[in-house]
Structures are given as structure tokens and as C-alpha cells.
PDB file of N, CA and C in Angstrom:
ATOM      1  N   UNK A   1       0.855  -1.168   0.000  1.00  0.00           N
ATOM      2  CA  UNK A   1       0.000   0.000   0.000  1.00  0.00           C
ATOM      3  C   UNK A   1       0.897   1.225   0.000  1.00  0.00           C
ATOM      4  N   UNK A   2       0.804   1.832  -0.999  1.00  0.00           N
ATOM      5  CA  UNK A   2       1.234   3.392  -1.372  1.00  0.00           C
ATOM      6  C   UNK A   2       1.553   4.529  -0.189  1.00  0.00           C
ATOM      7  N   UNK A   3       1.885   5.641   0.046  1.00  0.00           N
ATOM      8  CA  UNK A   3       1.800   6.378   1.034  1.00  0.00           C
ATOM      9  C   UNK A   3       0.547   7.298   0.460  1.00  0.00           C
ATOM     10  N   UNK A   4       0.090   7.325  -0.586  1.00  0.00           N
ATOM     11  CA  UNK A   4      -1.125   8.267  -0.955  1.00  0.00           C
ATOM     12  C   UNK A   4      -2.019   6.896  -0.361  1.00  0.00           C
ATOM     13  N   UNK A   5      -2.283   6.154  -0.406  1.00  0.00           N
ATOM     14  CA  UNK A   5      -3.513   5.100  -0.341  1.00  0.00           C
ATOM     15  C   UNK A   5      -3.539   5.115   1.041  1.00  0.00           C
ATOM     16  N   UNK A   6      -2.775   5.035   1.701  1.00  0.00           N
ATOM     17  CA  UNK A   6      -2.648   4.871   2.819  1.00  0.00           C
ATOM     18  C   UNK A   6      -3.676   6.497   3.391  1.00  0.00           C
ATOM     19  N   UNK A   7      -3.229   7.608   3.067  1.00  0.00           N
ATOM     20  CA  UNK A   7      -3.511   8.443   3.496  1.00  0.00           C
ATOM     21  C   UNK A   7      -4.967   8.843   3.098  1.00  0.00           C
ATOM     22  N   UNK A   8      -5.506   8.733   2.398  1.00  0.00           N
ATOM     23  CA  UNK A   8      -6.474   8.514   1.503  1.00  0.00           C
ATOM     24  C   UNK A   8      -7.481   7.356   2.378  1.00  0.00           C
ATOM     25  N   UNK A   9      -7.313   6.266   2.959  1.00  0.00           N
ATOM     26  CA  UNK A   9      -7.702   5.426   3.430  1.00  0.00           C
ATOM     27  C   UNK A   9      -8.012   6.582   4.677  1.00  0.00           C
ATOM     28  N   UNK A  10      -6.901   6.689   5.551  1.00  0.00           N
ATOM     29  CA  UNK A  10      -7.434   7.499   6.707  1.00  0.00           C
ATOM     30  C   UNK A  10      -8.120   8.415   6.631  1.00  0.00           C
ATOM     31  N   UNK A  11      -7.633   9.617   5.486  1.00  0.00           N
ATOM     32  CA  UNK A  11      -9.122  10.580   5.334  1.00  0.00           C
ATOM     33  C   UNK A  11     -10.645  10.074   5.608  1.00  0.00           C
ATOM     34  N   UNK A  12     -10.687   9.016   4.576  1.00  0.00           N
ATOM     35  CA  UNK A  12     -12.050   8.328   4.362  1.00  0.00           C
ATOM     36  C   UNK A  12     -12.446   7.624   5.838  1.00  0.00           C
ATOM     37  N   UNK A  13     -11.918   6.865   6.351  1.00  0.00           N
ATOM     38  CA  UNK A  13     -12.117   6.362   7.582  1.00  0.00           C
ATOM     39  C   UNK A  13     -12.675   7.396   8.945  1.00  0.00           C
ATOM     40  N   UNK A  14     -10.944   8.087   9.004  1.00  0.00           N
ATOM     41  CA  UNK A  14     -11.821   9.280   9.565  1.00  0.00           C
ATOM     42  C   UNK A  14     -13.352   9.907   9.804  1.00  0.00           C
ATOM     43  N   UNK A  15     -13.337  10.468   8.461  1.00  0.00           N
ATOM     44  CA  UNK A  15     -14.794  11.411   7.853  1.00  0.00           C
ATOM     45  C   UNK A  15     -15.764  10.608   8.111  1.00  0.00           C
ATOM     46  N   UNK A  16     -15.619   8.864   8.119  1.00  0.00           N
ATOM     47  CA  UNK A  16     -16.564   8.126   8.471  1.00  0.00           C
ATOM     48  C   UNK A  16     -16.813   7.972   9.873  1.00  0.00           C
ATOM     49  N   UNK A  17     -16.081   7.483  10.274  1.00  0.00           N
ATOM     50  CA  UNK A  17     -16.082   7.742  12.079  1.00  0.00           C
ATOM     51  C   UNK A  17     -16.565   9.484  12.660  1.00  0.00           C
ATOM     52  N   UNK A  18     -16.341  10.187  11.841  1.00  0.00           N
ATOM     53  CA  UNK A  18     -16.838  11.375  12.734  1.00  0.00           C
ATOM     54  C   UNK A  18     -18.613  11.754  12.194  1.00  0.00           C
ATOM     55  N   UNK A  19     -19.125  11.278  11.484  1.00  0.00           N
ATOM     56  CA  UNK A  19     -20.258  10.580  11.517  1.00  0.00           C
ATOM     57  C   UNK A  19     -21.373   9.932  12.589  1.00  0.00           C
ATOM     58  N   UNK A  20     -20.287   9.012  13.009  1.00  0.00           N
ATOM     59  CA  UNK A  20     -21.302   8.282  14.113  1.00  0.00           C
ATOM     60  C   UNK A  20     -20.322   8.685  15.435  1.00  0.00           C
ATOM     61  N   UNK A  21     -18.918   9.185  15.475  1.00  0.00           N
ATOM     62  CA  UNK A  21     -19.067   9.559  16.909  1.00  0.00           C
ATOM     63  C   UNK A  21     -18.409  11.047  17.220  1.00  0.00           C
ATOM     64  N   UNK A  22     -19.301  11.664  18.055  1.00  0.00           N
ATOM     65  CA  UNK A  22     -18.554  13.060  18.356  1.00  0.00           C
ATOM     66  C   UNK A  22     -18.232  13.493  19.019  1.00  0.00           C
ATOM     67  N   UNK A  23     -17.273  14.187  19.640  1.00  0.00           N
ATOM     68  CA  UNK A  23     -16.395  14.356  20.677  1.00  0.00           C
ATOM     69  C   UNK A  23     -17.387  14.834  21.728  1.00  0.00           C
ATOM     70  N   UNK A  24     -17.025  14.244  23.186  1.00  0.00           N
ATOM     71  CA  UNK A  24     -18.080  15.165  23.869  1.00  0.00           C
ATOM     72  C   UNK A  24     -18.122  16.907  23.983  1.00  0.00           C
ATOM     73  N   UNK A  25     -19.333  17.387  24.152  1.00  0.00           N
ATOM     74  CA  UNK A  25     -19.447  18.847  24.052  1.00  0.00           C
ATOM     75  C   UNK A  25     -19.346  19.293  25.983  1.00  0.00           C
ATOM     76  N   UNK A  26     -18.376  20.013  25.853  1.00  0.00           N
ATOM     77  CA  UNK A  26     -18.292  20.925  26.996  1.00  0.00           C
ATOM     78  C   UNK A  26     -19.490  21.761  27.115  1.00  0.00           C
ATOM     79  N   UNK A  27     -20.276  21.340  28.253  1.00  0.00           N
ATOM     80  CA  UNK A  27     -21.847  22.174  28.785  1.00  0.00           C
ATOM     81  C   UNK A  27     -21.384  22.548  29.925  1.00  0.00           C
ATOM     82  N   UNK A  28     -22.431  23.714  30.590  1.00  0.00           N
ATOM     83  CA  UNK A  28     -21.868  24.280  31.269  1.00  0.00           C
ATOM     84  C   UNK A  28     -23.246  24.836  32.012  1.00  0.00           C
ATOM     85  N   UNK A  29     -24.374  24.153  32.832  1.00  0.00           N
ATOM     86  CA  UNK A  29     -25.696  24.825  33.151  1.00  0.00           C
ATOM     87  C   UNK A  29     -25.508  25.632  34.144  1.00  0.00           C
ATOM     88  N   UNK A  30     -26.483  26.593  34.541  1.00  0.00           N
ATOM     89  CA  UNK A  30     -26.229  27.754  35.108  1.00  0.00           C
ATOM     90  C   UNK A  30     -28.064  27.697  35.857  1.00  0.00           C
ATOM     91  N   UNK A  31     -27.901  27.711  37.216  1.00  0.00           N
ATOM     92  CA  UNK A  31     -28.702  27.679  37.836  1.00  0.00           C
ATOM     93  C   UNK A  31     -29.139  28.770  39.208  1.00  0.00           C
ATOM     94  N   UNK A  32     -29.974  29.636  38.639  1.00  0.00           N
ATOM     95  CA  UNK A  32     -30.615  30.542  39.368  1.00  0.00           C
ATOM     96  C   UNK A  32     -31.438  30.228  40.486  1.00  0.00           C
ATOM     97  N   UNK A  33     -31.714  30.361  41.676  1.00  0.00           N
ATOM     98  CA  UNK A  33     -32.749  30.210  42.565  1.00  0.00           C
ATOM     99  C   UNK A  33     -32.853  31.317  43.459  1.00  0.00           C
ATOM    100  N   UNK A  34     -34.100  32.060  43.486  1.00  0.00           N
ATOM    101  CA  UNK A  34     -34.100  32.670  44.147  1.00  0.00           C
ATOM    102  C   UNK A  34     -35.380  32.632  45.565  1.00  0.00           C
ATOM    103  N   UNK A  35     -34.978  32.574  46.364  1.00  0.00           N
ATOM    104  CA  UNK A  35     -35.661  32.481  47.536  1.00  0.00           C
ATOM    105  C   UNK A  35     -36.151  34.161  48.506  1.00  0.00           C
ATOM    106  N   UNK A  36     -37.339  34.056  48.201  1.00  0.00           N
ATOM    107  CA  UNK A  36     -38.005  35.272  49.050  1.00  0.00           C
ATOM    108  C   UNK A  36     -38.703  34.556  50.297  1.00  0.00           C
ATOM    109  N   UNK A  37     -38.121  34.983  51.220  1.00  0.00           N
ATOM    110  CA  UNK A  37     -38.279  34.429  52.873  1.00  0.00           C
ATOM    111  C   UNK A  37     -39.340  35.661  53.213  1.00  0.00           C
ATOM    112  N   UNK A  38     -40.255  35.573  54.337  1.00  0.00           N
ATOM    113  CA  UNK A  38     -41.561  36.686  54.963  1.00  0.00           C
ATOM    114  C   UNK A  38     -40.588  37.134  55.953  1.00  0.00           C
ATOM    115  N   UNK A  39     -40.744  38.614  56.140  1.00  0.00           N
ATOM    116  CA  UNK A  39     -40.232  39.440  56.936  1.00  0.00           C
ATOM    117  C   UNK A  39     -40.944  39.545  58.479  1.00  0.00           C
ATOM    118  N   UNK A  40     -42.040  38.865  58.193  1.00  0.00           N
ATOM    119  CA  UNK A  40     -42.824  39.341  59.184  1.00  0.00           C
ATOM    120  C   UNK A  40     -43.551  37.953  59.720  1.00  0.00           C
ATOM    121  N   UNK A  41     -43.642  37.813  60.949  1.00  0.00           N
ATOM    122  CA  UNK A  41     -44.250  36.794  61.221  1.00  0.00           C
ATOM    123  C   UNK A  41     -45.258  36.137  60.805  1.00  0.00           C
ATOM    124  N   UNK A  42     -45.781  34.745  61.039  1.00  0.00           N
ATOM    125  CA  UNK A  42     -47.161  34.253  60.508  1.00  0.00           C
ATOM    126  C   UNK A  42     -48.169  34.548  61.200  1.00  0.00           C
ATOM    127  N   UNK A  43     -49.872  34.643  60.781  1.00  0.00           N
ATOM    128  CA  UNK A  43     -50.231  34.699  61.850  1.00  0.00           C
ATOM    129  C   UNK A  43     -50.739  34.216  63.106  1.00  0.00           C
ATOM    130  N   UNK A  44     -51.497  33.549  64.335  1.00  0.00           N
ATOM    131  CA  UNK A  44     -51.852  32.756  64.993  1.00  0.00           C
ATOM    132  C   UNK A  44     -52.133  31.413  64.442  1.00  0.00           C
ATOM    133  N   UNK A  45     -51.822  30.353  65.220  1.00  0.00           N
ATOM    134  CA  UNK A  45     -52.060  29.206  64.889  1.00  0.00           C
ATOM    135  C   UNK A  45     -53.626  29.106  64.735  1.00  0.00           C
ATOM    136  N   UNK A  46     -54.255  28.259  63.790  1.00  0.00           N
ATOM    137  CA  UNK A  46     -55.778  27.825  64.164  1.00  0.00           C
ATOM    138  C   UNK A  46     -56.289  26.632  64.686  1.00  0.00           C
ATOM    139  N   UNK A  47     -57.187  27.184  65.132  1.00  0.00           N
ATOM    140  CA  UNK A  47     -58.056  25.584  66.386  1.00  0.00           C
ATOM    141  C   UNK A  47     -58.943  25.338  65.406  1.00  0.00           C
ATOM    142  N   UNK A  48     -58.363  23.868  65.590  1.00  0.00           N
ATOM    143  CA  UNK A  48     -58.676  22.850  64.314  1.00  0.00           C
ATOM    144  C   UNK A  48     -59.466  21.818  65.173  1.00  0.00           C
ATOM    145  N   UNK A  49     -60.234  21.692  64.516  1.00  0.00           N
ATOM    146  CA  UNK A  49     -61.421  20.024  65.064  1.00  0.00           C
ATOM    147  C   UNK A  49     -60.559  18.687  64.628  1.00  0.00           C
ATOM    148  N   UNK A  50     -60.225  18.500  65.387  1.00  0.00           N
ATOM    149  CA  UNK A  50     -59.739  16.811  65.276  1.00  0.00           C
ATOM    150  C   UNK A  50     -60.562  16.069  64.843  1.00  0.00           C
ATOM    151  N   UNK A  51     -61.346  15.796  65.929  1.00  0.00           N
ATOM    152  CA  UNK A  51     -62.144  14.545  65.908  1.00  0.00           C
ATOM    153  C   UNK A  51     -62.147  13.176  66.475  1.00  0.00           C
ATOM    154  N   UNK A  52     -62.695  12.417  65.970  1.00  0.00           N
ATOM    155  CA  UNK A  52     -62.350  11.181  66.368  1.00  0.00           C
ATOM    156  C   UNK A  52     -60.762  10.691  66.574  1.00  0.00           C
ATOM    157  N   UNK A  53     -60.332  10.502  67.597  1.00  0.00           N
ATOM    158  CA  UNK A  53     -58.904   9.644  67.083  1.00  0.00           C
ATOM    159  C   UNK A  53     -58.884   8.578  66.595  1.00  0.00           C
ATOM    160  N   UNK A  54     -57.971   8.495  65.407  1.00  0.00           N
ATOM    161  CA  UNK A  54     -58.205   7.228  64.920  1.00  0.00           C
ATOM    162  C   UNK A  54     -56.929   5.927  65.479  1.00  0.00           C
ATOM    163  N   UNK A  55     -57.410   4.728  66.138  1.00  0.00           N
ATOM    164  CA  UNK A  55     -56.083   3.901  66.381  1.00  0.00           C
ATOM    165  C   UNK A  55     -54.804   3.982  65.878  1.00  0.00           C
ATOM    166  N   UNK A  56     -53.948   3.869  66.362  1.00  0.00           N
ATOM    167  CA  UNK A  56     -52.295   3.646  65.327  1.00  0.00           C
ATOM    168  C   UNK A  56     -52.234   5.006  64.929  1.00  0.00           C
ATOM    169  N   UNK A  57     -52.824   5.617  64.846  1.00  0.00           N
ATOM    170  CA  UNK A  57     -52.368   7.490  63.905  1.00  0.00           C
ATOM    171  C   UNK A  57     -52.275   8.652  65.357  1.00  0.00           C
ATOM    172  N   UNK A  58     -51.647   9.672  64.597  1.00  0.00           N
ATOM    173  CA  UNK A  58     -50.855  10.680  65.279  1.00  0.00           C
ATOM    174  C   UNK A  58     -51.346  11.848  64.796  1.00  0.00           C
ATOM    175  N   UNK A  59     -52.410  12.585  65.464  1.00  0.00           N
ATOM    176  CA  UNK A  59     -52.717  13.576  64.516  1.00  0.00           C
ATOM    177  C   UNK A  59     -51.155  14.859  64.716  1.00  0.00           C
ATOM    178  N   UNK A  60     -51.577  15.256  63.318  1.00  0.00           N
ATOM    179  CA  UNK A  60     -50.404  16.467  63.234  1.00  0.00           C
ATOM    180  C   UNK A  60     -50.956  17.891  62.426  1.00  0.00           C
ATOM    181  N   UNK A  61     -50.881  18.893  64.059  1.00  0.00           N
ATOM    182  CA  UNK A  61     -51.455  20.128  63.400  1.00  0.00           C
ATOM    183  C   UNK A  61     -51.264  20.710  61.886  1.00  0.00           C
ATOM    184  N   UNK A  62     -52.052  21.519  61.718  1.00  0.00           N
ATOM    185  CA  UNK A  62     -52.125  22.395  60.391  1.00  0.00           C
ATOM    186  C   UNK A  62     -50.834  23.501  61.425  1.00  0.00           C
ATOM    187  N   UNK A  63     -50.206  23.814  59.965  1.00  0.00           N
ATOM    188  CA  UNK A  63     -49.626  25.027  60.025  1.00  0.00           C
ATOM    189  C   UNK A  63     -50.235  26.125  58.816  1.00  0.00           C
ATOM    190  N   UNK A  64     -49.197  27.198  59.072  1.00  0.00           N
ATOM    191  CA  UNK A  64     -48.766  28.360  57.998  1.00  0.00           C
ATOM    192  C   UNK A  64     -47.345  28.045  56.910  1.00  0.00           C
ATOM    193  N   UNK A  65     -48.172  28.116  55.727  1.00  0.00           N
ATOM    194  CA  UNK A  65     -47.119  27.639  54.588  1.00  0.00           C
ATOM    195  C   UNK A  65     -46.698  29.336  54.234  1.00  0.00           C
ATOM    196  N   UNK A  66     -45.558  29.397  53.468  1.00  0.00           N
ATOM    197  CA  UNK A  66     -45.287  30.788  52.769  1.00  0.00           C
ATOM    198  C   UNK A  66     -45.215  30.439  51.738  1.00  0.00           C
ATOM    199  N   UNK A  67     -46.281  30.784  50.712  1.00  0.00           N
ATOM    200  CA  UNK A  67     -46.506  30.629  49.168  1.00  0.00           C
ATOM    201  C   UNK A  67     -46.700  31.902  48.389  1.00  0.00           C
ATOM    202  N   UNK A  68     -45.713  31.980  47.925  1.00  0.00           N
ATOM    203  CA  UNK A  68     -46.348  33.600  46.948  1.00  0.00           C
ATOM    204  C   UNK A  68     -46.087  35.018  47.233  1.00  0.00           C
ATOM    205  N   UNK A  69     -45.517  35.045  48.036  1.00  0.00           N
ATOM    206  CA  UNK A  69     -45.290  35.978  48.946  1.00  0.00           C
ATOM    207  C   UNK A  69     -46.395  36.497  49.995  1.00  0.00           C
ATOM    208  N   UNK A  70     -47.186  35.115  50.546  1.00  0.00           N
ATOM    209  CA  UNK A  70     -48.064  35.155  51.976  1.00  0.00           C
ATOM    210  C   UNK A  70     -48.148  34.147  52.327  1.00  0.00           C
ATOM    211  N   UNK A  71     -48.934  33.933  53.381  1.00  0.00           N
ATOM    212  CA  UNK A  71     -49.096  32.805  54.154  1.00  0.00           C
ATOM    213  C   UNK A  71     -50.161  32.029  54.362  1.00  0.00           C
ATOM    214  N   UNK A  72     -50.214  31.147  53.892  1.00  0.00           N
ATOM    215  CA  UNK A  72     -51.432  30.365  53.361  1.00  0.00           C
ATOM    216  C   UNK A  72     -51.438  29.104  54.589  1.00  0.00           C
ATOM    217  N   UNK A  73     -52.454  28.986  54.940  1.00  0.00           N
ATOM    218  CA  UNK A  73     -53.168  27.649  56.136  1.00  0.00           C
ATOM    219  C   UNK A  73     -53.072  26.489  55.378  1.00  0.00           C
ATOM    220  N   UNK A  74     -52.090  25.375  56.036  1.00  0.00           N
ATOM    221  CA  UNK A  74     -52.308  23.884  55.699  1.00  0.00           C
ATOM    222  C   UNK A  74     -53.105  22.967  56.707  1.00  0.00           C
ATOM    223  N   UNK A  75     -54.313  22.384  56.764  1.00  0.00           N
ATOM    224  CA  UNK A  75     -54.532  21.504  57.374  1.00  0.00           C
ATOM    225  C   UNK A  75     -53.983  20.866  58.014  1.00  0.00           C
ATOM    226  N   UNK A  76     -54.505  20.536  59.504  1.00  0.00           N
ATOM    227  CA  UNK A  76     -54.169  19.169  59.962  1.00  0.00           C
ATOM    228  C   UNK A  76     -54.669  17.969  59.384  1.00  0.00           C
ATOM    229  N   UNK A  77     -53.390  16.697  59.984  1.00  0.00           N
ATOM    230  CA  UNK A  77     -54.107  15.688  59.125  1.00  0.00           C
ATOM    231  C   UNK A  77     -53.695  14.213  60.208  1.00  0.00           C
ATOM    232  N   UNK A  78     -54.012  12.928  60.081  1.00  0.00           N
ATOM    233  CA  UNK A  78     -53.814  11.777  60.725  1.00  0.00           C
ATOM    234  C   UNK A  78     -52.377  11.054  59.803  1.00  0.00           C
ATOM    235  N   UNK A  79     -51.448  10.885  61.073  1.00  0.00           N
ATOM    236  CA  UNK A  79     -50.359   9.723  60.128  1.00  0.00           C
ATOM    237  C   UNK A  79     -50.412   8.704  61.083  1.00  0.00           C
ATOM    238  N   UNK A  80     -49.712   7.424  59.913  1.00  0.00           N
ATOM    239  CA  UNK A  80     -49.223   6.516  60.950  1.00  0.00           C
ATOM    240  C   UNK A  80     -48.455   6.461  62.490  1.00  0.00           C
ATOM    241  N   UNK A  81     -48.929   6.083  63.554  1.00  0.00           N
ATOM    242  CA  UNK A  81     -47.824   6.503  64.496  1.00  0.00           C
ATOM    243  C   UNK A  81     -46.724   5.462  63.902  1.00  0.00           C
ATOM    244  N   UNK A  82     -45.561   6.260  64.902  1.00  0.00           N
ATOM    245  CA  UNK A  82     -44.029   5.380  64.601  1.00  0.00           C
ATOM    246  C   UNK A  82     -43.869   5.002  66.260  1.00  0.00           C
ATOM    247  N   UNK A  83     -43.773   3.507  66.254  1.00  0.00           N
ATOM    248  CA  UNK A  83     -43.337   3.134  67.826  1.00  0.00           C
ATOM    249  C   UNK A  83     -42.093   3.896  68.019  1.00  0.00           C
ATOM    250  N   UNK A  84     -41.916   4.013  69.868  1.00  0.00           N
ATOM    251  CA  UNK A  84     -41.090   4.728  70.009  1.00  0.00           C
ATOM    252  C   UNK A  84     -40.519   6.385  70.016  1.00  0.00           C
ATOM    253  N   UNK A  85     -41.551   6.691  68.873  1.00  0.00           N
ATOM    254  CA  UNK A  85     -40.932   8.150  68.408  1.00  0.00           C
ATOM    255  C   UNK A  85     -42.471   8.842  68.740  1.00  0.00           C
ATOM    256  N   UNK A  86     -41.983  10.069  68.602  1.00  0.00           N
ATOM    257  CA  UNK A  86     -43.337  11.397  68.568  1.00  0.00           C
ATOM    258  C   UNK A  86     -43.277  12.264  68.132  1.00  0.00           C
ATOM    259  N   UNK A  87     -44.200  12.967  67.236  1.00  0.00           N
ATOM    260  CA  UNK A  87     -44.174  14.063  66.601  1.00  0.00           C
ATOM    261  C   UNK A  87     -44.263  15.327  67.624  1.00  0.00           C
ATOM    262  N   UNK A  88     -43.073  16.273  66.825  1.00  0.00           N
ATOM    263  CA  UNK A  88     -42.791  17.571  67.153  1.00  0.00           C
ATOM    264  C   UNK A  88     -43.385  18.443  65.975  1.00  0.00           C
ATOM    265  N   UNK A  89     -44.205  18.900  65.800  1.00  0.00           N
ATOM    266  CA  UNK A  89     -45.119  20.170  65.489  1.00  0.00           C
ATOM    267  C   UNK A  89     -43.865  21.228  64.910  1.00  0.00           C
ATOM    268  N   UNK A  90     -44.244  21.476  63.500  1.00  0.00           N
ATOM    269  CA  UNK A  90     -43.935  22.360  61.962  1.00  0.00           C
ATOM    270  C   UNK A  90     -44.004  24.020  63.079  1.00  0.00           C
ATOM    271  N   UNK A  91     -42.488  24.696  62.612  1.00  0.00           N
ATOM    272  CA  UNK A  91     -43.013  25.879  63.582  1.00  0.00           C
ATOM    273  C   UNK A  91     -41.851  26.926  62.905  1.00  0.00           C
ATOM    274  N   UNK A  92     -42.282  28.025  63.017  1.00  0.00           N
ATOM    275  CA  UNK A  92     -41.562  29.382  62.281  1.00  0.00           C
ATOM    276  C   UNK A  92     -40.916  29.879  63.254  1.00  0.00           C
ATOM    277  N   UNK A  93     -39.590  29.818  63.117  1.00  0.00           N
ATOM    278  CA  UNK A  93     -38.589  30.487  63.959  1.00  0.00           C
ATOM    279  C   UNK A  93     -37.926  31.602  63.287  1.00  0.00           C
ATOM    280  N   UNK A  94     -37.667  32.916  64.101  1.00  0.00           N
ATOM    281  CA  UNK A  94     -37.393  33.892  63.721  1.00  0.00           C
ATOM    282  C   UNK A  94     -35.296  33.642  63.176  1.00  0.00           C
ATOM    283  N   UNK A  95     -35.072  33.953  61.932  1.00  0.00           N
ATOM    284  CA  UNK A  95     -33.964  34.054  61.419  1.00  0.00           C
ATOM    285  C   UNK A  95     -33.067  35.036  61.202  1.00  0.00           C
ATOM    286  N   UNK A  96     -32.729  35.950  61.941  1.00  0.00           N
ATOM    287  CA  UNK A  96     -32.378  37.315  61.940  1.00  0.00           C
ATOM    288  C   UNK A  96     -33.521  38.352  61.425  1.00  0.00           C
ATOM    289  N   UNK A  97     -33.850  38.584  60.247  1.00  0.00           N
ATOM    290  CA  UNK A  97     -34.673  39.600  59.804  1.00  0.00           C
ATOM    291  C   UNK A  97     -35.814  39.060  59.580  1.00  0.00           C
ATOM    292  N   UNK A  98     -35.850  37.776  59.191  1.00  0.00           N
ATOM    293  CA  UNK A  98     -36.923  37.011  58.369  1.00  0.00           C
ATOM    294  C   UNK A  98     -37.422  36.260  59.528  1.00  0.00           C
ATOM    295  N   UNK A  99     -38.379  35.193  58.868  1.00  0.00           N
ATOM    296  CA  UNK A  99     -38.548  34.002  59.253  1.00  0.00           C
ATOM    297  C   UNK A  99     -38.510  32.537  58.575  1.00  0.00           C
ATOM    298  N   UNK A 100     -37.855  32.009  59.146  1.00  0.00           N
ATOM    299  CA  UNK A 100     -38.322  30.592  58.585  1.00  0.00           C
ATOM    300  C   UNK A 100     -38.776  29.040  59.088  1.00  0.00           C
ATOM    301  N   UNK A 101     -38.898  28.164  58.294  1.00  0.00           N
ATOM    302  CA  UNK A 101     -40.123  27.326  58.372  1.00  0.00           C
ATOM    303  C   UNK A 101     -39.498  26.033  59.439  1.00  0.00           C
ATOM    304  N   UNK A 102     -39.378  25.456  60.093  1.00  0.00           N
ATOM    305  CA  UNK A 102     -39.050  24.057  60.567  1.00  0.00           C
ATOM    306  C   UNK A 102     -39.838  23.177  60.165  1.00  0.00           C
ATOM    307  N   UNK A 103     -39.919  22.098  59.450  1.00  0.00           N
ATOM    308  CA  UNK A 103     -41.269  21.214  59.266  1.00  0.00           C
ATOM    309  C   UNK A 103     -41.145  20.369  60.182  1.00  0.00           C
ATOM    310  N   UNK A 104     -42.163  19.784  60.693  1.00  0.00           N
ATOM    311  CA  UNK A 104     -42.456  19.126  61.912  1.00  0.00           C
ATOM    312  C   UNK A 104     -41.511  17.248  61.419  1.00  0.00           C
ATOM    313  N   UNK A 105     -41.142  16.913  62.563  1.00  0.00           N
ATOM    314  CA  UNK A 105     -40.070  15.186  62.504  1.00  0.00           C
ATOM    315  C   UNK A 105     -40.737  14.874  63.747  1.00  0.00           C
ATOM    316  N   UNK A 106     -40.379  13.580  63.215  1.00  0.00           N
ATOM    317  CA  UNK A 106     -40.405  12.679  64.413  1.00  0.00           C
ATOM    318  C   UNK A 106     -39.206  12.543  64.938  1.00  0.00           C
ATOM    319  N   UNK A 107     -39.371  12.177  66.574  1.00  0.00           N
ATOM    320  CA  UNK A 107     -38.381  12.361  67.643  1.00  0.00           C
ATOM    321  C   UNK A 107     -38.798  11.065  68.325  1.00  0.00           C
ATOM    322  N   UNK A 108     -37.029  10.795  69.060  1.00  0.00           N
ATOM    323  CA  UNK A 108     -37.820   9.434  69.591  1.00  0.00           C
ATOM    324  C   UNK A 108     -37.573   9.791  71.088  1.00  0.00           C
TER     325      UNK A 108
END
């Protein structure tokens, strides 16, 4: 084989291979989030009707969600209890200027 054939061969080979494979592309995503926290406290908790207790469940108060820039009421609701452990109650603790949210865990 020639030194033109030869070279000629690799062109073609080449040009074929870069076809089906291409070098990976350097990406680079760029991710914004912006978080608006309430300046101002939530307001009073609400007295919520339970009800019946139901066996095995744990009721767990409604809180204050911050959606939108206000504060919107979530229901209470019934969970499974967890042996051993007990729920600690979702609560807004003051953060220097703001406030923010704790969501309620279980504790054992």
C-alpha cells in the first residue's frame, strides 16, 4: 500500500467515524434560585377540630405555609404513628430579619 492510499484510506475512515461519533461537548448549566423568605411573622395558629382519634395514627397540626409571597393555612391531618418516636409540630422560627419554616419530625 502506497503512502497516498494509505492516506487517503485514513481521510475516508476518519470522515466516516466522525459521523457516528462526536467528541463530547463541553456544557456548562447555570442555575438561578431565588428564595423570598416573609419578613414578618405568621399569623396565629388555628383551632382545628380533630375529631375522632383514629387507632395507630398521630394527629399532626395544620400550620402556615409561605406561598407567593403570603401565608397560606395547611390543614391538619392523621399519620401513621411510629413506635417509640413522637411528633414535634412544623413551627416558624425567627432568622435574623426574616422568618423561617421548621417542618415538623419525628423524635424518639
Amino acid at each position: 500500500m502506497s503512502i497516498r492510499q494509505l492516506a487517503l484510506s485514513l481521510a475516508l475512515g476518519t470522515a466516516m467515524l466522525g459521523g457516528v461519533y462526536s467528541a463530547p461537548v463541553s456544557a456548562r448549566a447555570v442555575v438561578d434560585v431565588s428564595v423570598r423568605l416573609p419578613i414578618h411573622a405568621p399569623p396565629p395558629l388555628r383551632v382545628e377540630r380533630i375529631g375522632v382519634a383514629r387507632p395507630g395514627h398521630v394527629w399532626v397540626g395544620g400550620n402556615w405555609r409561605w406561598n407567593r409571597g403570603r401565608y397560606v393555612w395547611g390543614a391538619g391531618h392523621w399519620v401513621p404513628a411510629r413506635a417509640g418516636y413522637h411528633h414535634e409540630r412544623a413551627r416558624w422560627v425567627a432568622c435574623g430579619r426574616n422568618w423561617c419554616f421548621h417542618d415538623g419530625r419525628w423524635v424518639r
